[in-house]
Protein backbone atom coordinates (compact mmCIF):
# COMPACT_ATOMS: atom_id res chain seq x y z
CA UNK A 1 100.90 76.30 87.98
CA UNK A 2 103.17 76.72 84.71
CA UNK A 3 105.29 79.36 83.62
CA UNK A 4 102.56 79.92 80.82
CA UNK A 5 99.95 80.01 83.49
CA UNK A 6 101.87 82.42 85.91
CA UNK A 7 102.03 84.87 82.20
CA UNK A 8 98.21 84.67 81.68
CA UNK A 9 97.56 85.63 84.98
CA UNK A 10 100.16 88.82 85.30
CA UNK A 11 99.02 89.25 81.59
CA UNK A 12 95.14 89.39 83.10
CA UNK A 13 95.93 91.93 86.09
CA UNK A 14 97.71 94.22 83.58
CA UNK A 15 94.60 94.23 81.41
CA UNK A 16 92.55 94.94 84.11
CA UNK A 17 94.82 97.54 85.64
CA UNK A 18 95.30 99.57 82.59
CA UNK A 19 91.31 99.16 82.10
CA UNK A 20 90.71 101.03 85.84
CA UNK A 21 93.47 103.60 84.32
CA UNK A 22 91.77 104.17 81.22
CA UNK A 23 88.42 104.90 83.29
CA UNK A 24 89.48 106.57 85.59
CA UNK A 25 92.64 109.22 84.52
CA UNK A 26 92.42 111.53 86.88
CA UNK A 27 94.39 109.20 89.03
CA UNK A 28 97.75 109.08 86.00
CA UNK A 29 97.70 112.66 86.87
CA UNK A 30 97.84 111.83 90.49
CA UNK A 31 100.66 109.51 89.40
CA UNK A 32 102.73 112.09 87.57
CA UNK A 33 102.37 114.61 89.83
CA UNK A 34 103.57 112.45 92.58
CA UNK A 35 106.80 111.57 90.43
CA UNK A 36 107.21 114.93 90.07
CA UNK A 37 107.07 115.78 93.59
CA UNK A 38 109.66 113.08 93.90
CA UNK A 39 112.06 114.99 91.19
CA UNK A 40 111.80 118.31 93.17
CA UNK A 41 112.29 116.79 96.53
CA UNK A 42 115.61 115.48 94.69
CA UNK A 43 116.69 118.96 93.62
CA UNK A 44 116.07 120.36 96.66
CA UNK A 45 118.24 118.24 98.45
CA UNK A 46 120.82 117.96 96.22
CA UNK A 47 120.42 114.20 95.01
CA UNK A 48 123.11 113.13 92.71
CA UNK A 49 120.57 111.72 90.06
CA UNK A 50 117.87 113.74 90.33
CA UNK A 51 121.00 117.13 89.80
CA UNK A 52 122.50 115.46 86.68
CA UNK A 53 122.06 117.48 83.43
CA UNK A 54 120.53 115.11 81.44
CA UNK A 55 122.02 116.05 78.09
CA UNK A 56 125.03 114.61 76.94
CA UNK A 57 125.84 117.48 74.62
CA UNK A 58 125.94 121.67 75.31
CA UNK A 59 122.66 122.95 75.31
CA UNK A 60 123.98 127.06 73.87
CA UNK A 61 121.63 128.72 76.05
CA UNK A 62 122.88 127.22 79.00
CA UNK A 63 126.45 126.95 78.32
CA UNK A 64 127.53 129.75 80.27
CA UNK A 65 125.13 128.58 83.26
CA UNK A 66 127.05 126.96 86.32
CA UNK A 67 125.96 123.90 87.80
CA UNK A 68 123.76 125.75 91.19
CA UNK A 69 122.05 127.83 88.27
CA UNK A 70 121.02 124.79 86.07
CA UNK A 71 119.73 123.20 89.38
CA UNK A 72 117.79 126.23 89.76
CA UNK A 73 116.00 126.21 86.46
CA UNK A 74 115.24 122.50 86.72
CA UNK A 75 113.66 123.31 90.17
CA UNK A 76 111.82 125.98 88.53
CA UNK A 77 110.70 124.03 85.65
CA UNK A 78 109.67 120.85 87.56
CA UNK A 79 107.81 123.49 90.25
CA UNK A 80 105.79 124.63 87.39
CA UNK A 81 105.11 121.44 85.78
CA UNK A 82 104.05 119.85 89.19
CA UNK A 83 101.68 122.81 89.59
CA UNK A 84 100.01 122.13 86.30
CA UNK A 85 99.99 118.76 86.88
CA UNK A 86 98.08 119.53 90.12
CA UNK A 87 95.90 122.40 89.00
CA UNK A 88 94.43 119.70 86.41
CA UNK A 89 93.76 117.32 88.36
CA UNK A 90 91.71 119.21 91.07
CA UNK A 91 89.77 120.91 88.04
C-alpha cells in the first residue's frame, strides 16, 4: 500500500465519520459535554492546565479577583455550560 493509498483510506473513514456525525448530532453534544466534564473534573482538583487563566492580558472585571476566586467562576461557568450541554441533549 502507498503513502497515497494509506491518505485515501484515512481520507474515506473521515468522510464517513463526519457523515454518522452529521446524522446523528445528538452524539457532538454527548462529545462536548463529556469534554466539559473533563474541564470541571480539572478545576476541581486543582489541575495546573485546566486552573490557568487563559487570557494573556487583564480582564477589568476580574482584576481585583485572586486566583481561588477566578477558579471559582470558571467552575461555575463550566458547571452551567455542562448542564446546558446536558439538558439538550436529553431533550
Amino acid at each position: 500500500m502507498t503513502i497515497t493509498g494509506i491518505y485515501e483510506t484515512l481520507n474515506g473513514k473521515a468522510e464517513s465519520f463526519f457523515e454518522w456525525a452529521q446524522a446523528h448530532p445528538k452524539f457532538g453534544l454527548l462529545f462536548a459535554a463529556l469534554l466539559l466534564a473533563l474541564w470541571l473534573m480539572g478545576l476541581l482538583l486543582r489541575w495546573k492546565w485546566a486552573c490557568h487563566w487563559q487570557f494573556g492580558g487583564k480582564l477589568w472585571f476580574f482584576d481585583d479577583c485572586s486566583p481561588e476566586t477566578r477558579r471559582r467562576i470558571q467552575i461555575a461557568l463550566v458547571g452551567v455550560a455542562l448542564a446546558a450541554c446536558l439538558t439538550m441533549f436529553f431533550v
